[in-house]
C-alpha atoms as a PDB file:
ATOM      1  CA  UNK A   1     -33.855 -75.695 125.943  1.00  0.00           C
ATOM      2  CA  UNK A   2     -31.985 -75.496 122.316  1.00  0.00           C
ATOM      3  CA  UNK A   3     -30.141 -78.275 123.363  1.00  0.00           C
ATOM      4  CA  UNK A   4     -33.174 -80.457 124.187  1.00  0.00           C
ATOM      5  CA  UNK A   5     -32.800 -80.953 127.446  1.00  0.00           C
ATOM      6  CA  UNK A   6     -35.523 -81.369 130.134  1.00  0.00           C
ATOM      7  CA  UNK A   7     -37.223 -79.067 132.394  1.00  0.00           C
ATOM      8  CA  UNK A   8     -35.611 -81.068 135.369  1.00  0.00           C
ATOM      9  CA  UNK A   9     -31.571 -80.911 133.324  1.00  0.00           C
ATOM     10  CA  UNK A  10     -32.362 -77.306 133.128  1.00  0.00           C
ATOM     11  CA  UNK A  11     -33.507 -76.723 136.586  1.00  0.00           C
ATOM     12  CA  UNK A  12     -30.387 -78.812 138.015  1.00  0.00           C
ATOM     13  CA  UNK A  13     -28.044 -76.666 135.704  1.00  0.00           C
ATOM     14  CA  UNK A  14     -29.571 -73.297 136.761  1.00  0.00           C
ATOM     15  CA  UNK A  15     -30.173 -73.902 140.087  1.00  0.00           C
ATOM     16  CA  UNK A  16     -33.658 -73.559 139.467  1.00  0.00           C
ATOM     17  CA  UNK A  17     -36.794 -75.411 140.703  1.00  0.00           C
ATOM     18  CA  UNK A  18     -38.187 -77.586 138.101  1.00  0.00           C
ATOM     19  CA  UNK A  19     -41.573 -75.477 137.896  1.00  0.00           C
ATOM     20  CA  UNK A  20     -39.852 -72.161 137.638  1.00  0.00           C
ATOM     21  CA  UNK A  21     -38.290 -73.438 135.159  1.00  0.00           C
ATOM     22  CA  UNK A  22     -41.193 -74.932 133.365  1.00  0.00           C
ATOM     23  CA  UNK A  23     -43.054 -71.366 134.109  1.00  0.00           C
ATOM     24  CA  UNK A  24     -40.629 -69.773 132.022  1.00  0.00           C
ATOM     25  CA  UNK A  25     -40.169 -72.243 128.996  1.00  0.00           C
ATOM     26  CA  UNK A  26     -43.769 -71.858 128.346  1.00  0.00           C
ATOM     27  CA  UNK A  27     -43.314 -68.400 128.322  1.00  0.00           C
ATOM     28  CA  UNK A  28     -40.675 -68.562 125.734  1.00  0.00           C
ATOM     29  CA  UNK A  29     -42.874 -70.904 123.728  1.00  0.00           C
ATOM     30  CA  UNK A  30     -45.988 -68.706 123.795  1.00  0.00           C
ATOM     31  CA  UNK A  31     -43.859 -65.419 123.117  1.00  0.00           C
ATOM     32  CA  UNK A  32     -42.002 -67.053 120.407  1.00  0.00           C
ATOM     33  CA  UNK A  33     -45.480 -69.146 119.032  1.00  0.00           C
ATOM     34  CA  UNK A  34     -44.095 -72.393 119.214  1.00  0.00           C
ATOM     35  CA  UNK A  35     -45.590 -75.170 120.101  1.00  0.00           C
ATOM     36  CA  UNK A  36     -43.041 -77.050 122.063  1.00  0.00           C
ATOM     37  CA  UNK A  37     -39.182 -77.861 122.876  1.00  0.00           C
ATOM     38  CA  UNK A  38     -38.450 -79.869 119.106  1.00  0.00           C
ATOM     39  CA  UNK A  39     -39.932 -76.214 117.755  1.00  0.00           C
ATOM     40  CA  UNK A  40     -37.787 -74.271 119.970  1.00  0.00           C
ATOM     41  CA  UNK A  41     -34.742 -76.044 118.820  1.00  0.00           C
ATOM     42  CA  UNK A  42     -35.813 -76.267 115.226  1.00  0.00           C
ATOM     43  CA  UNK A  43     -36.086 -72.472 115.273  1.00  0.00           C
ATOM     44  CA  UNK A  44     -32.499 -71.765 117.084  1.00  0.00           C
ATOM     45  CA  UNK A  45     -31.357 -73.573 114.295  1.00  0.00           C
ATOM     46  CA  UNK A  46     -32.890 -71.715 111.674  1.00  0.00           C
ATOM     47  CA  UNK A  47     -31.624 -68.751 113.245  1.00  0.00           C
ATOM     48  CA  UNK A  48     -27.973 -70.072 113.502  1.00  0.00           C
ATOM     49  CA  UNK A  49     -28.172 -69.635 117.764  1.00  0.00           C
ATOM     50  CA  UNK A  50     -26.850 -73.170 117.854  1.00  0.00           C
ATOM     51  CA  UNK A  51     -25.361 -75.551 115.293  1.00  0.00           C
ATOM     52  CA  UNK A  52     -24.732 -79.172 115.213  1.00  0.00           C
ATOM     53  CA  UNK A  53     -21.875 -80.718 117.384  1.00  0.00           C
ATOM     54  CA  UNK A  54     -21.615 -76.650 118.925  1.00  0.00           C
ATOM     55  CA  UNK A  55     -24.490 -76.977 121.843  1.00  0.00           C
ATOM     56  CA  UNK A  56     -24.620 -73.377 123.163  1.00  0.00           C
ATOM     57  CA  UNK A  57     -23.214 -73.170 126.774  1.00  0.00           C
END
């Protein structure tokens, strides 16, 4: 998600289906109060999780 990929890229990285995956992004977002994925990766940033060029693997 901090690297702004899709629910589908995430799914097909993790071997996940596309609405667990959703199911547990929202999750994130709720927990964290964010209001989407551009938030999410805004606030990895701020928090120095990921950094530009450096996607986290």
């Amino acid at each position: 998600m901090a690297r702004g990929e899709s629910n589908a890229e995430i799914a097909g990285t993790l071997y996940l289906s596309e609405a667990t995956v959703k199911t547990h992004v929202g999750r994130v977002l709720a927990k964290l109060g964010l209001r989407d994925g551009v938030q999410a990766v805004i606030w990895a940033y701020e928090r120095r999780l990921i950094r530009p060029g450096h996607p986290p693997r």
